[in-house]
PDB file of N, CA and C in Angstrom:
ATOM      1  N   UNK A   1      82.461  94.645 106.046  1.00  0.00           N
ATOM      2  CA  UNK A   1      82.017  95.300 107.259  1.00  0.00           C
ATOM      3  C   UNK A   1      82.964  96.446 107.562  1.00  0.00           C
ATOM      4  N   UNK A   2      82.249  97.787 107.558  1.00  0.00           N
ATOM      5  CA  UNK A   2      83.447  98.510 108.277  1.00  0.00           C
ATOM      6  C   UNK A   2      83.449  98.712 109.534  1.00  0.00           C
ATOM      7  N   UNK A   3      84.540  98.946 110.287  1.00  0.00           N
ATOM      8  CA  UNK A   3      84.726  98.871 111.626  1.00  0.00           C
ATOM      9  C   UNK A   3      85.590 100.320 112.008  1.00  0.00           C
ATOM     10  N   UNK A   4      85.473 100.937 113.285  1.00  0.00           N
ATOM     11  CA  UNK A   4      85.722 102.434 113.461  1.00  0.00           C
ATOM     12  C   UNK A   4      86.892 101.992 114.567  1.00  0.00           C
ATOM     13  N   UNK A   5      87.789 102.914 114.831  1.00  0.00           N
ATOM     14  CA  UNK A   5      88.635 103.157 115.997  1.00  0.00           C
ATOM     15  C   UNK A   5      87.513 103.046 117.105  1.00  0.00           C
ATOM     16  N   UNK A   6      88.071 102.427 118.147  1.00  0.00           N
ATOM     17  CA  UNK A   6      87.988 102.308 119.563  1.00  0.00           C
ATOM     18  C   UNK A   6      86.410 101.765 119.510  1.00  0.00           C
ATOM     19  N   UNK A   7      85.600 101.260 118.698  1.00  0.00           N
ATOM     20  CA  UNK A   7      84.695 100.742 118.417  1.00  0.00           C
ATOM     21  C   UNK A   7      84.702  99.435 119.419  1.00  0.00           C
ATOM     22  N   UNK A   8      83.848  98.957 120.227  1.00  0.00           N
ATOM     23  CA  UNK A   8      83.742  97.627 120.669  1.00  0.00           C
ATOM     24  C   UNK A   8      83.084  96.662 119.964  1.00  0.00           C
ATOM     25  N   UNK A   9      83.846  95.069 119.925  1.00  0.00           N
ATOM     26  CA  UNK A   9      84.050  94.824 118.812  1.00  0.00           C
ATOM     27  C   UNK A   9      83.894  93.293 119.934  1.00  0.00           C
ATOM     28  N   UNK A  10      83.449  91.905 119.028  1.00  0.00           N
ATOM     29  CA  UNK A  10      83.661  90.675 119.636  1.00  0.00           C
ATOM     30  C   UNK A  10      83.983  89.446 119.168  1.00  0.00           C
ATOM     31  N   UNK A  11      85.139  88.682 119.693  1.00  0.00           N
ATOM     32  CA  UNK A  11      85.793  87.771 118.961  1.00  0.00           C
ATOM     33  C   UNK A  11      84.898  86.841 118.284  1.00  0.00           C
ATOM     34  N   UNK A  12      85.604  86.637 116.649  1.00  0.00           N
ATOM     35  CA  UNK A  12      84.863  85.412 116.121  1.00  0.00           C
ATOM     36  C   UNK A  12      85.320  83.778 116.493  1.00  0.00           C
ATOM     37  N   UNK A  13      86.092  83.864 117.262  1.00  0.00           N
ATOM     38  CA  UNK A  13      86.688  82.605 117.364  1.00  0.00           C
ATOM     39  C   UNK A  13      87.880  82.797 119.040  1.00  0.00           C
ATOM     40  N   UNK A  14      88.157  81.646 119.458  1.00  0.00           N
ATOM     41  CA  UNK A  14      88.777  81.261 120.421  1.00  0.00           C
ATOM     42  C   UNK A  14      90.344  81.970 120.433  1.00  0.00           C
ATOM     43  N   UNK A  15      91.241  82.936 120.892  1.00  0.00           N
ATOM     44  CA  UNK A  15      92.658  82.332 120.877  1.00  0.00           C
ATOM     45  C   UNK A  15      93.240  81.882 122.060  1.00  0.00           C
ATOM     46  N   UNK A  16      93.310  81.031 122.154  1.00  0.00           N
ATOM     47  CA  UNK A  16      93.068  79.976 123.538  1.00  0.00           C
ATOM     48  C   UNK A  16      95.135  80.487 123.872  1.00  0.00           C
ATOM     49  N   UNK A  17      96.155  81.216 123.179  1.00  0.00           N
ATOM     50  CA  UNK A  17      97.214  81.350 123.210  1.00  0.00           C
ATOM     51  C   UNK A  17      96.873  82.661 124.411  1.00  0.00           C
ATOM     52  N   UNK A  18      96.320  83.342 124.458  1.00  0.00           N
ATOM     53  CA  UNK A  18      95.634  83.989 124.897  1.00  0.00           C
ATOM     54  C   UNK A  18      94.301  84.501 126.058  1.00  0.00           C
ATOM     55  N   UNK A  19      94.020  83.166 126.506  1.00  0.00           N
ATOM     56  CA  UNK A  19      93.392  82.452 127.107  1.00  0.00           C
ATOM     57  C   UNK A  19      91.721  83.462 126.780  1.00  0.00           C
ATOM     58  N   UNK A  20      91.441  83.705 125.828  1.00  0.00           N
ATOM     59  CA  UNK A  20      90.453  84.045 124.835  1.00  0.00           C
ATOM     60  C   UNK A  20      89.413  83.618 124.096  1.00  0.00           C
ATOM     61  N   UNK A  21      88.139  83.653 124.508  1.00  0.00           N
ATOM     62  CA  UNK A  21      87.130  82.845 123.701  1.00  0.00           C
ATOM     63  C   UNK A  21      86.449  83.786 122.823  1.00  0.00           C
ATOM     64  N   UNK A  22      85.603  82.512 122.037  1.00  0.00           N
ATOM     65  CA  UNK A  22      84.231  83.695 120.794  1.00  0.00           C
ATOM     66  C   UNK A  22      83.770  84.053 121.830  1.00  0.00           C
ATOM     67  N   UNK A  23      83.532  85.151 121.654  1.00  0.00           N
ATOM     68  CA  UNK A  23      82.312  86.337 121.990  1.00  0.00           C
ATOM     69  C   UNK A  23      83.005  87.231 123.038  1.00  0.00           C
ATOM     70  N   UNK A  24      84.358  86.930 123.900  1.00  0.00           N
ATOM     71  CA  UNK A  24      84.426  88.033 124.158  1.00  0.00           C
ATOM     72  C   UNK A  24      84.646  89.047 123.877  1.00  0.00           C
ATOM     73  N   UNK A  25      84.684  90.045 124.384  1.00  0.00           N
ATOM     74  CA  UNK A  25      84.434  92.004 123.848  1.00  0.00           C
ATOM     75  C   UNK A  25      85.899  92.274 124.083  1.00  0.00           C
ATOM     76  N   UNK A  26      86.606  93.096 122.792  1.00  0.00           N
ATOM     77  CA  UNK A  26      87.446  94.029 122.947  1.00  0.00           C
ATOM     78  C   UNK A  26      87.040  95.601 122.146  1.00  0.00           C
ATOM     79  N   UNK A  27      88.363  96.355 122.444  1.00  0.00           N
ATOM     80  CA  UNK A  27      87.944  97.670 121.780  1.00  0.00           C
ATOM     81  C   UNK A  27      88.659  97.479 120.697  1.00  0.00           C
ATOM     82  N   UNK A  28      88.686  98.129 119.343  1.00  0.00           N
ATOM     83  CA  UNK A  28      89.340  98.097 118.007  1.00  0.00           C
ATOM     84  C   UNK A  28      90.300  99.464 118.461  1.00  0.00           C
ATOM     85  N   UNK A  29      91.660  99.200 118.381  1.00  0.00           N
ATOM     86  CA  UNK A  29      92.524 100.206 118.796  1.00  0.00           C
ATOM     87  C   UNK A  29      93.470 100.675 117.417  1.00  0.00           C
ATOM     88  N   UNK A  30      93.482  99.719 116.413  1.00  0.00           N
ATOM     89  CA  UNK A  30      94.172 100.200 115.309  1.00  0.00           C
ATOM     90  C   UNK A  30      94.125  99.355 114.073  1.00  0.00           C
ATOM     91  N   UNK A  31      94.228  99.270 112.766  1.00  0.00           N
ATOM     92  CA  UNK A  31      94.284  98.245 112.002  1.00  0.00           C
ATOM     93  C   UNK A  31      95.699  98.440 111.157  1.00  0.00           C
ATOM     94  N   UNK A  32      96.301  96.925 110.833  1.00  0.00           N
ATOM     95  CA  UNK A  32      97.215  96.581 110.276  1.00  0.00           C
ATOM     96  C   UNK A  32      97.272  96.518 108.765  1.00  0.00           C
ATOM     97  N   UNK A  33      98.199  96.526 107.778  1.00  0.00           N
ATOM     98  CA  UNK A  33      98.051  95.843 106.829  1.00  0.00           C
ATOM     99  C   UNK A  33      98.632  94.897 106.771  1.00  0.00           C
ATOM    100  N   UNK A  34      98.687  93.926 106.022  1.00  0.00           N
ATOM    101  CA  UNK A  34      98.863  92.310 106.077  1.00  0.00           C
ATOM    102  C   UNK A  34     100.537  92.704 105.218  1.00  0.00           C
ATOM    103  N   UNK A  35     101.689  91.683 105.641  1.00  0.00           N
ATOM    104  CA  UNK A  35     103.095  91.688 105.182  1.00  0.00           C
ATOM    105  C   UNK A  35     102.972  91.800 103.495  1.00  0.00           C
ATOM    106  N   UNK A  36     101.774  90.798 103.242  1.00  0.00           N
ATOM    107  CA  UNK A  36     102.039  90.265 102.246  1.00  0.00           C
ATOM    108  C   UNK A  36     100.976  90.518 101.455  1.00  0.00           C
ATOM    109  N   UNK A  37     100.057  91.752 101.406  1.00  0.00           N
ATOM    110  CA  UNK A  37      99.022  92.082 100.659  1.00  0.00           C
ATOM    111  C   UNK A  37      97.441  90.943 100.793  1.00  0.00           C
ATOM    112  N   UNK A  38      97.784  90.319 102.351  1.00  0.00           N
ATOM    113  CA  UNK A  38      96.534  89.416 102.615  1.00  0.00           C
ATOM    114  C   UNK A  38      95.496  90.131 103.379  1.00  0.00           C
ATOM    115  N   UNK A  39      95.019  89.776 104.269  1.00  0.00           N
ATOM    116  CA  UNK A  39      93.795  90.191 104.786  1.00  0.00           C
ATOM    117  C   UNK A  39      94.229  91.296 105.517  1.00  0.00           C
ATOM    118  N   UNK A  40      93.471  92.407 105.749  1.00  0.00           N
ATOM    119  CA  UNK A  40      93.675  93.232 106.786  1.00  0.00           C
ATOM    120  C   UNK A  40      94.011  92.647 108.324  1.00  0.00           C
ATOM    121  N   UNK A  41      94.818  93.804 108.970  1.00  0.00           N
ATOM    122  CA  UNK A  41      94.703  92.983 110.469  1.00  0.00           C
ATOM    123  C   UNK A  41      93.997  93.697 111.574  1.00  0.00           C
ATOM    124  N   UNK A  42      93.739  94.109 112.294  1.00  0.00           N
ATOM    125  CA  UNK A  42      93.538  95.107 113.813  1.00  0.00           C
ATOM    126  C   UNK A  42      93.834  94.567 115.128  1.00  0.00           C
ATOM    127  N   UNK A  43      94.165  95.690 115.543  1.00  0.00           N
ATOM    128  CA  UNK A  43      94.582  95.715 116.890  1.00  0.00           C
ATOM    129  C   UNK A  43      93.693  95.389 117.704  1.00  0.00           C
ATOM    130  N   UNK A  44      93.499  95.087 118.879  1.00  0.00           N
ATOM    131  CA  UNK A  44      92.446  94.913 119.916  1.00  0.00           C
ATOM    132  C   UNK A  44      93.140  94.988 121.275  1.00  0.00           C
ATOM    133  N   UNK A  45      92.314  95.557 122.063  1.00  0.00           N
ATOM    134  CA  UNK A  45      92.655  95.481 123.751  1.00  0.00           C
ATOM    135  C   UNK A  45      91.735  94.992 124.094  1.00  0.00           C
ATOM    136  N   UNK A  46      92.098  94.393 124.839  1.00  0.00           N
ATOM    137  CA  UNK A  46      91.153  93.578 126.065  1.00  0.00           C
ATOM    138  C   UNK A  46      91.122  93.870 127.499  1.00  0.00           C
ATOM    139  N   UNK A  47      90.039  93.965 127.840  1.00  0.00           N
ATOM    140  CA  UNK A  47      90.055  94.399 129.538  1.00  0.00           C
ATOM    141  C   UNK A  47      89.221  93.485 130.199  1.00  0.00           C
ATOM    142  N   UNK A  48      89.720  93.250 131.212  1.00  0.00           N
ATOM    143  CA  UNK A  48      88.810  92.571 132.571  1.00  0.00           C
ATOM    144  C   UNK A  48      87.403  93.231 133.107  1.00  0.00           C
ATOM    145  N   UNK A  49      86.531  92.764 133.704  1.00  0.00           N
ATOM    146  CA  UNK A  49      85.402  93.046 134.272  1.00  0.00           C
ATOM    147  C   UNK A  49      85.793  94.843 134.799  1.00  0.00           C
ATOM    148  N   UNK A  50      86.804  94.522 135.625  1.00  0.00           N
ATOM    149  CA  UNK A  50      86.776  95.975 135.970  1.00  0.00           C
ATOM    150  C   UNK A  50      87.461  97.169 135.349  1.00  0.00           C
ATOM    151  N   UNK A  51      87.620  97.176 134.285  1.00  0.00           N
ATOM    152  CA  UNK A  51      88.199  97.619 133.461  1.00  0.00           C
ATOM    153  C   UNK A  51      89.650  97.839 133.373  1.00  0.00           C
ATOM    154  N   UNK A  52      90.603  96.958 133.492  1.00  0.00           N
ATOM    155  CA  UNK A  52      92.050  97.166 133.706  1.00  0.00           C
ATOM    156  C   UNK A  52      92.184  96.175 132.146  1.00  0.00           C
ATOM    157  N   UNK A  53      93.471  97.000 131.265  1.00  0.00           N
ATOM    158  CA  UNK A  53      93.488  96.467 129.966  1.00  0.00           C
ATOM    159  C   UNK A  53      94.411  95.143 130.440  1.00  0.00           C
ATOM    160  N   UNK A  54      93.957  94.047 129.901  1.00  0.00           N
ATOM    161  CA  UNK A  54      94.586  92.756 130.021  1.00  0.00           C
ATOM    162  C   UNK A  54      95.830  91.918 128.608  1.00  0.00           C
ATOM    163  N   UNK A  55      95.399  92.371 127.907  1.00  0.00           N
ATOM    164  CA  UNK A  55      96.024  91.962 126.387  1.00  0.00           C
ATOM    165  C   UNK A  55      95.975  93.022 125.390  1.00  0.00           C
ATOM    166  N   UNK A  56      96.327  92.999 124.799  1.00  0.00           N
ATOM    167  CA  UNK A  56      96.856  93.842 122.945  1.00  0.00           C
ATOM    168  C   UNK A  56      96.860  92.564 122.158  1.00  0.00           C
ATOM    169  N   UNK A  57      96.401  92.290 121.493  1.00  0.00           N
ATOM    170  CA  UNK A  57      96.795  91.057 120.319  1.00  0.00           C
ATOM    171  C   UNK A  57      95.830  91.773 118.765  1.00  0.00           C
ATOM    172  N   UNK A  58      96.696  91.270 117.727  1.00  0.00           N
ATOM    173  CA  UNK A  58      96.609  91.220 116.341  1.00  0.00           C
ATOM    174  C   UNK A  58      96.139  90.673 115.557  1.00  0.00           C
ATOM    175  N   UNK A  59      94.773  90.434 115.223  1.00  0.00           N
ATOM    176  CA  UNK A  59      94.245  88.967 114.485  1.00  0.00           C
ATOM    177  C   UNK A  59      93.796  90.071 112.917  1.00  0.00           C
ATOM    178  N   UNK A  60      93.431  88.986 112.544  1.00  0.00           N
ATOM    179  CA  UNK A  60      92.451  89.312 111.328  1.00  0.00           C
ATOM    180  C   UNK A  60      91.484  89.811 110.846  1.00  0.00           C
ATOM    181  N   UNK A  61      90.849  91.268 110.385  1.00  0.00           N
ATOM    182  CA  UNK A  61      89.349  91.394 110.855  1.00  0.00           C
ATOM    183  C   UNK A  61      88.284  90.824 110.350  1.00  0.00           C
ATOM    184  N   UNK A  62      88.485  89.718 109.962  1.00  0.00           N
ATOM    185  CA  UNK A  62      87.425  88.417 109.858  1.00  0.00           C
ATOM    186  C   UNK A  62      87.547  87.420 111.398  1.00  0.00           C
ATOM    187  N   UNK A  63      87.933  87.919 112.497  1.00  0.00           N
ATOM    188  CA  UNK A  63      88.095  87.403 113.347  1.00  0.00           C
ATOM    189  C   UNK A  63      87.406  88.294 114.693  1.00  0.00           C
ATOM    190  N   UNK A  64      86.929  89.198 113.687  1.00  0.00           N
ATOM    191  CA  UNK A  64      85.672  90.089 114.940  1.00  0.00           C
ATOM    192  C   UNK A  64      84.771  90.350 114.185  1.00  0.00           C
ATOM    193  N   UNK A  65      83.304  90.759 115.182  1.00  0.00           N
ATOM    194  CA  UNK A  65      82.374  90.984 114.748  1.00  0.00           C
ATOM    195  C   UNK A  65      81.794  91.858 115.528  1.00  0.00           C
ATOM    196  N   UNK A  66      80.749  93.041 114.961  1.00  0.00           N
ATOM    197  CA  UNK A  66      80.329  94.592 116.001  1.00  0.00           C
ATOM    198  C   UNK A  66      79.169  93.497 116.740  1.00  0.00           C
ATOM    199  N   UNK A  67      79.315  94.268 117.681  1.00  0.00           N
ATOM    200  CA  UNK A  67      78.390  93.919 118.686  1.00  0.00           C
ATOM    201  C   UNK A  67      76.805  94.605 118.360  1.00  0.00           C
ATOM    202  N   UNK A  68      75.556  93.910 118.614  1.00  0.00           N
ATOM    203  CA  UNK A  68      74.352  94.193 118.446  1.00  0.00           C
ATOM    204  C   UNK A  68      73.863  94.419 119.475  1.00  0.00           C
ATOM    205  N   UNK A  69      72.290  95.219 119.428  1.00  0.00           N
ATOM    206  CA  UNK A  69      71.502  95.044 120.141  1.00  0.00           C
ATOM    207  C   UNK A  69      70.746  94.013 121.024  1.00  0.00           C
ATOM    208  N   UNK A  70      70.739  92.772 120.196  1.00  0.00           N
ATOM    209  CA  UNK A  70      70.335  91.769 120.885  1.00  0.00           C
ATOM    210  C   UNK A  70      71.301  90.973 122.068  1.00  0.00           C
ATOM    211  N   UNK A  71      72.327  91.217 121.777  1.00  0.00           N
ATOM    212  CA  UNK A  71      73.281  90.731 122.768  1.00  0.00           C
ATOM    213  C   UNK A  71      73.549  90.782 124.126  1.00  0.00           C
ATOM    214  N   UNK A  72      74.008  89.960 124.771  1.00  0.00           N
ATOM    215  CA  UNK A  72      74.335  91.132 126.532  1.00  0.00           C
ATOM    216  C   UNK A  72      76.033  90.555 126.725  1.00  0.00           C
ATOM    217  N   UNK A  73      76.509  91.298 127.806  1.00  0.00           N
ATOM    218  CA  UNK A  73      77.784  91.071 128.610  1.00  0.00           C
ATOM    219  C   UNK A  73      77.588  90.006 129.407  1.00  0.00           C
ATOM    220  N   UNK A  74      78.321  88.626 129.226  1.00  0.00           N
ATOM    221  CA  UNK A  74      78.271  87.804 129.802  1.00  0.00           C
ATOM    222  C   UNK A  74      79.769  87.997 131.227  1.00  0.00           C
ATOM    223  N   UNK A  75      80.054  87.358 132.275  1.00  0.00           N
ATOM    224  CA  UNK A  75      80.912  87.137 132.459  1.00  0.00           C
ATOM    225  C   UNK A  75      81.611  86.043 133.398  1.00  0.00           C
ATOM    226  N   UNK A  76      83.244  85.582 132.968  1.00  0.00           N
ATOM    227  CA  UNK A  76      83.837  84.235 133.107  1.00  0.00           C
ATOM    228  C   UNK A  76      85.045  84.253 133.823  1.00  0.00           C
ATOM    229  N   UNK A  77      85.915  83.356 133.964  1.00  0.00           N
ATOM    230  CA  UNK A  77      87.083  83.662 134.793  1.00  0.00           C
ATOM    231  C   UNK A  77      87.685  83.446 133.654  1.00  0.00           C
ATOM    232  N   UNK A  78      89.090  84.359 133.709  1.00  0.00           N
ATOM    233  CA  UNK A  78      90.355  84.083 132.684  1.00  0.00           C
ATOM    234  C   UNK A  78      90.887  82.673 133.164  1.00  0.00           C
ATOM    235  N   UNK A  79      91.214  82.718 134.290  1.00  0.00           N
ATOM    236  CA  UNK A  79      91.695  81.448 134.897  1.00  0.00           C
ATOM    237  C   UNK A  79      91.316  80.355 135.274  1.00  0.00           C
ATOM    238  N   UNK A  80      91.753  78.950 135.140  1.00  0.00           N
ATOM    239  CA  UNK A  80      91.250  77.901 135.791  1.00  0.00           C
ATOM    240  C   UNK A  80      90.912  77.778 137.331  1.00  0.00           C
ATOM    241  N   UNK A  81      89.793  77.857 138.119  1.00  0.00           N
ATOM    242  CA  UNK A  81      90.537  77.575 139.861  1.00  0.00           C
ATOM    243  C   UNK A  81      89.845  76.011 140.078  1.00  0.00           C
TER     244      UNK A  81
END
């Protein structure tokens, strides 16, 4: 899959370190190469409903997927109340 700068982009999986689930939306802000000649990595930001950036984190890009047409913006609390 190729994937573009600042492209919005949506998690394949949970990082709960992060308090982060599948499917939410970040933007693709940069990609890594791996230390050790493994998988590529990218950057991601994350923003809140109202658009204030919340996180930067580094995963794998087998750990996002482009967003489709069929899809919509769901939305959740970061926090427990």
């Amino acid at each position: 899959m190729n994937f573009e700068l600042y492209q919005r982009v949506a998690l394949n999986c949970d990082l709960d370190e992060y308090q982060l689930k599948k499917g939410d939306v970040a933007t693709l802000i940069d990609f890594v190469p791996h230390p050790s000649n493994g998988e590529q990595g990218c950057v991601l930001e994350v923003f809140n409903a109202t658009g204030e950036s919340i996180a930067v984190v580094i995963v794998p890009i087998s750990d996002i997927k482009p967003l489709r047409n069929h899809e919509i913006f769901s939305v959740r609390s970061l926090v427990e109340i």
